[in-house]
PDB file of N, CA and C in Angstrom:
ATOM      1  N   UNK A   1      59.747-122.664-209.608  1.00  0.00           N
ATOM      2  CA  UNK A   1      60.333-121.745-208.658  1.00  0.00           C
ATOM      3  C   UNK A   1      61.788-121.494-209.065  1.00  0.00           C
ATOM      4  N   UNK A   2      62.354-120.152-209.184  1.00  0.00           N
ATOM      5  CA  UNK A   2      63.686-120.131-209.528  1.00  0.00           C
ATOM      6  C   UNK A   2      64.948-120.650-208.386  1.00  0.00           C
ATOM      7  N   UNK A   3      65.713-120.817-208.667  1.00  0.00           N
ATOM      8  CA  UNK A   3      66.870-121.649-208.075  1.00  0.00           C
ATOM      9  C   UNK A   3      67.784-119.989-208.002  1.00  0.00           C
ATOM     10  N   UNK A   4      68.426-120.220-206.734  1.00  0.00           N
ATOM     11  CA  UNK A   4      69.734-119.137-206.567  1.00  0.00           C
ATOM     12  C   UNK A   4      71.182-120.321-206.791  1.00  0.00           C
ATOM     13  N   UNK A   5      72.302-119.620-207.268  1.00  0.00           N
ATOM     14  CA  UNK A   5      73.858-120.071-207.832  1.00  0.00           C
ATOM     15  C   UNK A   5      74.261-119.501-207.332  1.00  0.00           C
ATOM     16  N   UNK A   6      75.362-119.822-207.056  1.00  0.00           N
ATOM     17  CA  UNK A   6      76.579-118.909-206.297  1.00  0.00           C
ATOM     18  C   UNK A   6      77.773-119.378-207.388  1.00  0.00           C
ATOM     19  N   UNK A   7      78.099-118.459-208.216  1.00  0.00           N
ATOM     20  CA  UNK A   7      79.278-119.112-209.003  1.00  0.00           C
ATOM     21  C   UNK A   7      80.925-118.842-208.572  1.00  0.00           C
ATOM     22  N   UNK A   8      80.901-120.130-208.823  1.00  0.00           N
ATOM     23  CA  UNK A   8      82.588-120.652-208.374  1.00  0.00           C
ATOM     24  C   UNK A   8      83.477-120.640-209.040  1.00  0.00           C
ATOM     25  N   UNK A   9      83.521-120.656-210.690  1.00  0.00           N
ATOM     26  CA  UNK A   9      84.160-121.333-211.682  1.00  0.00           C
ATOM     27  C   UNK A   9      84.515-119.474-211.961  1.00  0.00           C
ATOM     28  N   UNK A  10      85.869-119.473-212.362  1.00  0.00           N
ATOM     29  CA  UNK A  10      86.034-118.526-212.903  1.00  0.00           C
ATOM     30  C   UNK A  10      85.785-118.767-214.703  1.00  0.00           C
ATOM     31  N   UNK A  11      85.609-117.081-215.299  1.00  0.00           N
ATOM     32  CA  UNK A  11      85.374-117.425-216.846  1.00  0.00           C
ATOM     33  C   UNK A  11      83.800-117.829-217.032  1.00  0.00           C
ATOM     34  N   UNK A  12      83.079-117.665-216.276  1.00  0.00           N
ATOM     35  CA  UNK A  12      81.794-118.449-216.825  1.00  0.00           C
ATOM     36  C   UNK A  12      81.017-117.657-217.121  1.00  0.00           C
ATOM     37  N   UNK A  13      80.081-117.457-218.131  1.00  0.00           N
ATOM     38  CA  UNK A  13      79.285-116.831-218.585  1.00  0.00           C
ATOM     39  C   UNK A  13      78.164-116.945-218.359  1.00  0.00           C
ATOM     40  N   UNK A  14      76.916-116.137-218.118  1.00  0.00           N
ATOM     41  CA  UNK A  14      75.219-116.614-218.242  1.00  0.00           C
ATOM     42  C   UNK A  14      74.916-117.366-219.043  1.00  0.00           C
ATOM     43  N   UNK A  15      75.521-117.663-220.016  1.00  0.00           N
ATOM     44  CA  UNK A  15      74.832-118.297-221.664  1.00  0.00           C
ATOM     45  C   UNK A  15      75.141-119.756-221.146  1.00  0.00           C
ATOM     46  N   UNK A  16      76.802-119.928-220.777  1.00  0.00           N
ATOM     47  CA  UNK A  16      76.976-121.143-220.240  1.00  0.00           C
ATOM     48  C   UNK A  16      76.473-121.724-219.169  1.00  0.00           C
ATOM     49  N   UNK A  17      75.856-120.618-217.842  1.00  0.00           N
ATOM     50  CA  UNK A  17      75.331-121.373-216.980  1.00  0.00           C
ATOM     51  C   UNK A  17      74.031-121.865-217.199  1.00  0.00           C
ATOM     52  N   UNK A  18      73.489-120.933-218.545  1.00  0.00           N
ATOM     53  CA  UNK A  18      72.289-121.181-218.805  1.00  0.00           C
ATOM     54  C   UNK A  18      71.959-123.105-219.291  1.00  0.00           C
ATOM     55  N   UNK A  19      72.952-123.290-219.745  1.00  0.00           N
ATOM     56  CA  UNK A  19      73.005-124.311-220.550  1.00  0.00           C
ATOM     57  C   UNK A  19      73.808-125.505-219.671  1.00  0.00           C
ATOM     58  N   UNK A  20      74.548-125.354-218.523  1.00  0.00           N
ATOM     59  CA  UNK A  20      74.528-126.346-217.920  1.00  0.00           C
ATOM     60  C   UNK A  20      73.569-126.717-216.968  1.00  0.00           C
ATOM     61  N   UNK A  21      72.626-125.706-216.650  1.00  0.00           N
ATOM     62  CA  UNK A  21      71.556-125.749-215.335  1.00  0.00           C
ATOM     63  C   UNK A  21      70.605-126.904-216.250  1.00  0.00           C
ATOM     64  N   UNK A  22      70.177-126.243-217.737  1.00  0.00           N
ATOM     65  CA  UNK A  22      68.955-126.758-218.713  1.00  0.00           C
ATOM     66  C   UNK A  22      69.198-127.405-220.027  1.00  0.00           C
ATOM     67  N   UNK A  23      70.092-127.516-220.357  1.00  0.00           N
ATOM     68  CA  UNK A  23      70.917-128.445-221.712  1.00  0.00           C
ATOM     69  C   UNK A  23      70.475-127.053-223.176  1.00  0.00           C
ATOM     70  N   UNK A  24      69.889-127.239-223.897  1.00  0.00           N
ATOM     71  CA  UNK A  24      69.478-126.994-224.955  1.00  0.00           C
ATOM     72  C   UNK A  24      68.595-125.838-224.949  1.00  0.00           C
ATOM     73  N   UNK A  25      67.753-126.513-223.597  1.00  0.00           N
ATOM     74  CA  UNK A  25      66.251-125.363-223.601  1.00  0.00           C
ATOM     75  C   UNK A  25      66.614-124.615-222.985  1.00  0.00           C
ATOM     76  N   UNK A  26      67.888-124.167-222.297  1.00  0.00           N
ATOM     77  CA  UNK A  26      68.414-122.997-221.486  1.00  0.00           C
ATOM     78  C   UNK A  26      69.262-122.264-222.529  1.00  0.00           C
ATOM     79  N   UNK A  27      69.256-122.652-223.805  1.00  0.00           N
ATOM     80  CA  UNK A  27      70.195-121.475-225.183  1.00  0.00           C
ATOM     81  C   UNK A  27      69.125-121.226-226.102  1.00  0.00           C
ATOM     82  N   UNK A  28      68.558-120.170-225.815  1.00  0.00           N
ATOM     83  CA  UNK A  28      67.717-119.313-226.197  1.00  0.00           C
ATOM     84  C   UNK A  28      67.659-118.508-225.489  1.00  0.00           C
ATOM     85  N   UNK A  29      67.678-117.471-226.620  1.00  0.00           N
ATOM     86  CA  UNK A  29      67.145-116.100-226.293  1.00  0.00           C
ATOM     87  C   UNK A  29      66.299-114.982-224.887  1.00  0.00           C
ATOM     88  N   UNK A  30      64.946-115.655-225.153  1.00  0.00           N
ATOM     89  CA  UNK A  30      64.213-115.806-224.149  1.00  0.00           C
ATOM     90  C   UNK A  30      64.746-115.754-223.080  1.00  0.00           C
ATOM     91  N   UNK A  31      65.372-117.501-222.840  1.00  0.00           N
ATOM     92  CA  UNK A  31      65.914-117.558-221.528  1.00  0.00           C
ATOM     93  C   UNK A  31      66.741-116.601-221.215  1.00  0.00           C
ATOM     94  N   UNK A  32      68.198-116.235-221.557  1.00  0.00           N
ATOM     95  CA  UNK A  32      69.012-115.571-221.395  1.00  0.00           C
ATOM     96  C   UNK A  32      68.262-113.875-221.093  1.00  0.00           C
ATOM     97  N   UNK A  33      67.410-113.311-221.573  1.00  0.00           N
ATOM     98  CA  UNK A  33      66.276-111.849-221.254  1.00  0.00           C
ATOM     99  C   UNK A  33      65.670-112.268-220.001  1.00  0.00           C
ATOM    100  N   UNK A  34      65.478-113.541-219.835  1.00  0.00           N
ATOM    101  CA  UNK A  34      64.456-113.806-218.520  1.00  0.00           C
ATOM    102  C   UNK A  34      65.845-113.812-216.795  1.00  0.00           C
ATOM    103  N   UNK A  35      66.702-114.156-217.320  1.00  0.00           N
ATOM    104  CA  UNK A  35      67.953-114.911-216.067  1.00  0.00           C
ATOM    105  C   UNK A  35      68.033-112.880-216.762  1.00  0.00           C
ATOM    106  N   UNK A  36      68.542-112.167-217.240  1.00  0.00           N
ATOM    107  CA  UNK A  36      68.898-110.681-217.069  1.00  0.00           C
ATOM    108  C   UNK A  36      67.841-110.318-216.354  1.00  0.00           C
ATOM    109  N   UNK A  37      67.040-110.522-216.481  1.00  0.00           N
ATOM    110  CA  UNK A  37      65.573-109.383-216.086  1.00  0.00           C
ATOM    111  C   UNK A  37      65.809-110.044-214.254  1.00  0.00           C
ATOM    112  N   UNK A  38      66.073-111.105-214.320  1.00  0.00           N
ATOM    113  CA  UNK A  38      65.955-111.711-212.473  1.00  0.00           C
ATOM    114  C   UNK A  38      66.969-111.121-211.675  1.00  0.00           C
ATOM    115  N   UNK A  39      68.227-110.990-212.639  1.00  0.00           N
ATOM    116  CA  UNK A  39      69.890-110.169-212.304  1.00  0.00           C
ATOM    117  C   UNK A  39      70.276-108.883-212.839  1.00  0.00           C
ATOM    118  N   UNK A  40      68.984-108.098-212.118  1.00  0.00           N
ATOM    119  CA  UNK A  40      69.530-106.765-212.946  1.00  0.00           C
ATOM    120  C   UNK A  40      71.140-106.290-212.999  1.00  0.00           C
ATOM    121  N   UNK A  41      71.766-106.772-211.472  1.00  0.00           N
ATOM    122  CA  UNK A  41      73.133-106.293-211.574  1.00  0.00           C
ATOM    123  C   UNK A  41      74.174-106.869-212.227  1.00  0.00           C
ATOM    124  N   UNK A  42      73.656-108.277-212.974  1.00  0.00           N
ATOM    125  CA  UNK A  42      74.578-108.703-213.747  1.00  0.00           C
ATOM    126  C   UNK A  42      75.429-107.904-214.831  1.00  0.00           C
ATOM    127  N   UNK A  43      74.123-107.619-215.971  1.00  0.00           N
ATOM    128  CA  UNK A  43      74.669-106.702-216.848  1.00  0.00           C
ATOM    129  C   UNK A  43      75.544-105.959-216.918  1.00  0.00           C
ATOM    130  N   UNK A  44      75.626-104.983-215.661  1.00  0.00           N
ATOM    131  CA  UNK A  44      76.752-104.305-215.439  1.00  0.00           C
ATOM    132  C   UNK A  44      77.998-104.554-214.916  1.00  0.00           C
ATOM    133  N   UNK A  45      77.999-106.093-214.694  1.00  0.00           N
ATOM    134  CA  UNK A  45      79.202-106.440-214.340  1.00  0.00           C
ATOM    135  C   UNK A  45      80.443-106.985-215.522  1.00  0.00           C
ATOM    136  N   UNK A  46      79.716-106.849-216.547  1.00  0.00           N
ATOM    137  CA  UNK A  46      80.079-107.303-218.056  1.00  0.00           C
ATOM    138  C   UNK A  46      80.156-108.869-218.700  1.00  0.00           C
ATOM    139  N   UNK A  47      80.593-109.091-219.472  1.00  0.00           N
ATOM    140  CA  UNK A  47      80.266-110.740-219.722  1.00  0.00           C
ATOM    141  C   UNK A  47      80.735-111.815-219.116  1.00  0.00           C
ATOM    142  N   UNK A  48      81.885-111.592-218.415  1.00  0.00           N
ATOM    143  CA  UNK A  48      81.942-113.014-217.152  1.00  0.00           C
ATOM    144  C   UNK A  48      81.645-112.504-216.061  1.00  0.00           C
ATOM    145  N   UNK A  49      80.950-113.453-215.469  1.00  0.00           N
ATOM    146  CA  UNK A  49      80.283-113.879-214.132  1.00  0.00           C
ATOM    147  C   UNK A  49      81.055-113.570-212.779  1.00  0.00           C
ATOM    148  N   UNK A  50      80.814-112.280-212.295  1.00  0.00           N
ATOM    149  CA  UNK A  50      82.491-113.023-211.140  1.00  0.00           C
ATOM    150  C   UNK A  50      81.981-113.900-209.642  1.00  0.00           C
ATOM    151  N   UNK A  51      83.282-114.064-209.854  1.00  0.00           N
ATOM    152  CA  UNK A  51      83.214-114.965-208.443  1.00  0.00           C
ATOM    153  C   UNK A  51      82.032-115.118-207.531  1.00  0.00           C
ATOM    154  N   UNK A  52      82.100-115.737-206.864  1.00  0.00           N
ATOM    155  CA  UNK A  52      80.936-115.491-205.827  1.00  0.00           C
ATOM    156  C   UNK A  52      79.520-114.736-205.934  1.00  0.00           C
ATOM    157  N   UNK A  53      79.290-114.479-207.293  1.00  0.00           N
ATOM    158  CA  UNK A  53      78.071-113.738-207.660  1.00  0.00           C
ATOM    159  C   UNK A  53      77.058-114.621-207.271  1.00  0.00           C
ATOM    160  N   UNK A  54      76.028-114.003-206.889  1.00  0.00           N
ATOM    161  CA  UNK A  54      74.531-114.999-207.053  1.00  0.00           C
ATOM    162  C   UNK A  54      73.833-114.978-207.734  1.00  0.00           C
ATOM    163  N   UNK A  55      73.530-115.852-208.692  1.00  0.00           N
ATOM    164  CA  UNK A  55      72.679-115.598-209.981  1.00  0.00           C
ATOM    165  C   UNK A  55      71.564-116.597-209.702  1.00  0.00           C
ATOM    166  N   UNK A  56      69.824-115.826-210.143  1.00  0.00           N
ATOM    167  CA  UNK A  56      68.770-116.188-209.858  1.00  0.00           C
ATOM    168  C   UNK A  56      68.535-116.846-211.269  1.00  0.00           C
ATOM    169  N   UNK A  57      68.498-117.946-211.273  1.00  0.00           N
ATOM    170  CA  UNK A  57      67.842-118.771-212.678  1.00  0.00           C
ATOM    171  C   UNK A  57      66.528-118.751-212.846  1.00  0.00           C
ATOM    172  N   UNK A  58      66.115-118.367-214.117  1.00  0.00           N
ATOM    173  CA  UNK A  58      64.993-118.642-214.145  1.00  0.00           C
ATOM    174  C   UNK A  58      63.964-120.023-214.521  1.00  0.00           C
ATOM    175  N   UNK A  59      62.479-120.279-214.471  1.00  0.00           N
ATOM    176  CA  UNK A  59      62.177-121.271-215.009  1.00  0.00           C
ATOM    177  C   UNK A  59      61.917-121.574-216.359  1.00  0.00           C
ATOM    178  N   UNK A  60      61.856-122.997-216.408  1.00  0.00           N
ATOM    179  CA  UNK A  60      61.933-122.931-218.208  1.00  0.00           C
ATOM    180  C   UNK A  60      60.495-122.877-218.317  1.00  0.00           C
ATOM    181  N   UNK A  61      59.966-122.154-219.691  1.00  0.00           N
ATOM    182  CA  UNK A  61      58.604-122.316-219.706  1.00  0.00           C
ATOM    183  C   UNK A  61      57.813-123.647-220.150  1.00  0.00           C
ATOM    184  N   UNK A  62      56.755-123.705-219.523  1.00  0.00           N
ATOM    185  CA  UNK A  62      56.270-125.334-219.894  1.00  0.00           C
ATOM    186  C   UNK A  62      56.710-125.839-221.168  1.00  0.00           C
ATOM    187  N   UNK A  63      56.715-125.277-222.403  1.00  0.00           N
ATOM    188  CA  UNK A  63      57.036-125.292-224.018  1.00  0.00           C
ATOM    189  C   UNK A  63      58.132-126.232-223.948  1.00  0.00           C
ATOM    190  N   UNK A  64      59.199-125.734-223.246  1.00  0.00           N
ATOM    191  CA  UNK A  64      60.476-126.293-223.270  1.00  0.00           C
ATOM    192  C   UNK A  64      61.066-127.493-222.556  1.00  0.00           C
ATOM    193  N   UNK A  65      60.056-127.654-221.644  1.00  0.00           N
ATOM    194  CA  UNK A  65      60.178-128.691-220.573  1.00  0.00           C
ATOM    195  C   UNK A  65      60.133-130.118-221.423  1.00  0.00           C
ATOM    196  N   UNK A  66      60.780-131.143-221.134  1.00  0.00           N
ATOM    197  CA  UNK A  66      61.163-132.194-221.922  1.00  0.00           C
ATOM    198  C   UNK A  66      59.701-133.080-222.017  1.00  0.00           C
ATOM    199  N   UNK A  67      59.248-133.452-223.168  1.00  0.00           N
ATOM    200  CA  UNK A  67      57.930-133.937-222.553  1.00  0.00           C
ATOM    201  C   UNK A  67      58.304-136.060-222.829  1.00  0.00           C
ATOM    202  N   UNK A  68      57.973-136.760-222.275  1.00  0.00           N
ATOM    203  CA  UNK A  68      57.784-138.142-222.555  1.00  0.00           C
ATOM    204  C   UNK A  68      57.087-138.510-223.308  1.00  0.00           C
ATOM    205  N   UNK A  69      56.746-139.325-224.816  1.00  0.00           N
ATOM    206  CA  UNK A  69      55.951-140.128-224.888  1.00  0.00           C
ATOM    207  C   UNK A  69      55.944-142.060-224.691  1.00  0.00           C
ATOM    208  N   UNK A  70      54.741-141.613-224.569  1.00  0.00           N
ATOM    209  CA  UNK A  70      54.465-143.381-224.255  1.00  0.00           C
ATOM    210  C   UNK A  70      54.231-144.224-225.270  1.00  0.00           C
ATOM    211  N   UNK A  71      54.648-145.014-225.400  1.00  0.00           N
ATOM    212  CA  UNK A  71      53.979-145.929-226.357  1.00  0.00           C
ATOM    213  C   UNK A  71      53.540-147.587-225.933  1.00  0.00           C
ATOM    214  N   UNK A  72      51.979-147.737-226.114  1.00  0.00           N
ATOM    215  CA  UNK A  72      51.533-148.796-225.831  1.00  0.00           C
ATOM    216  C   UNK A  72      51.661-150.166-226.907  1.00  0.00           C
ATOM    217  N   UNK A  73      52.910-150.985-226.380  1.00  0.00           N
ATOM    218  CA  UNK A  73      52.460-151.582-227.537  1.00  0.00           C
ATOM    219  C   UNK A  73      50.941-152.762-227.481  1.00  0.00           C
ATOM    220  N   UNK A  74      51.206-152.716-226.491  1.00  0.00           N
ATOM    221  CA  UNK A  74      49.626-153.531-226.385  1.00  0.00           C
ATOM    222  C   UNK A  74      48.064-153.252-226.062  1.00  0.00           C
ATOM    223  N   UNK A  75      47.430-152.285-226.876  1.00  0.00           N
ATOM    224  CA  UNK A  75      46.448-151.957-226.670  1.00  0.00           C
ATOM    225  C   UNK A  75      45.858-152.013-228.482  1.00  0.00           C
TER     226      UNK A  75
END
């Protein structure tokens, strides 16, 4: 489910919020087309974020989601 932001920080960019919401798997491409396509009015506000904007994040796709492995050592 996407998450709504309200950004506070002046100077901040989509790319950067992308990447503090999701580390790594939020700098890509993809992501950054998917968080535009949710904020159509971003774009036109130009490359920093202003104030008090609300920006709709999107989800990461399963691909990217961190996966665990297990390892048994006793079996």
């Amino acid at each position: 489910m996407p998450r709504t932001i309200v950004v506070t920080q002046r100077g901040l960019t989509l790319s950067l919020l992308l990447w503090r919401a999701y580390g790594q798997a939020g700098q890509t491409s993809a992501m950054l087309d998917r968080a535009l396509a949710l904020n159509r009015a971003l774009a036109a506000a130009g490359p920093v974020l202003p104030l008090r904007a609300r920006v709709v994040l999107p989800d990461l796709p399963a691909a990217a989601a961190p996966r665990r492995v297990v390892v048994d050592l006793f079996s």
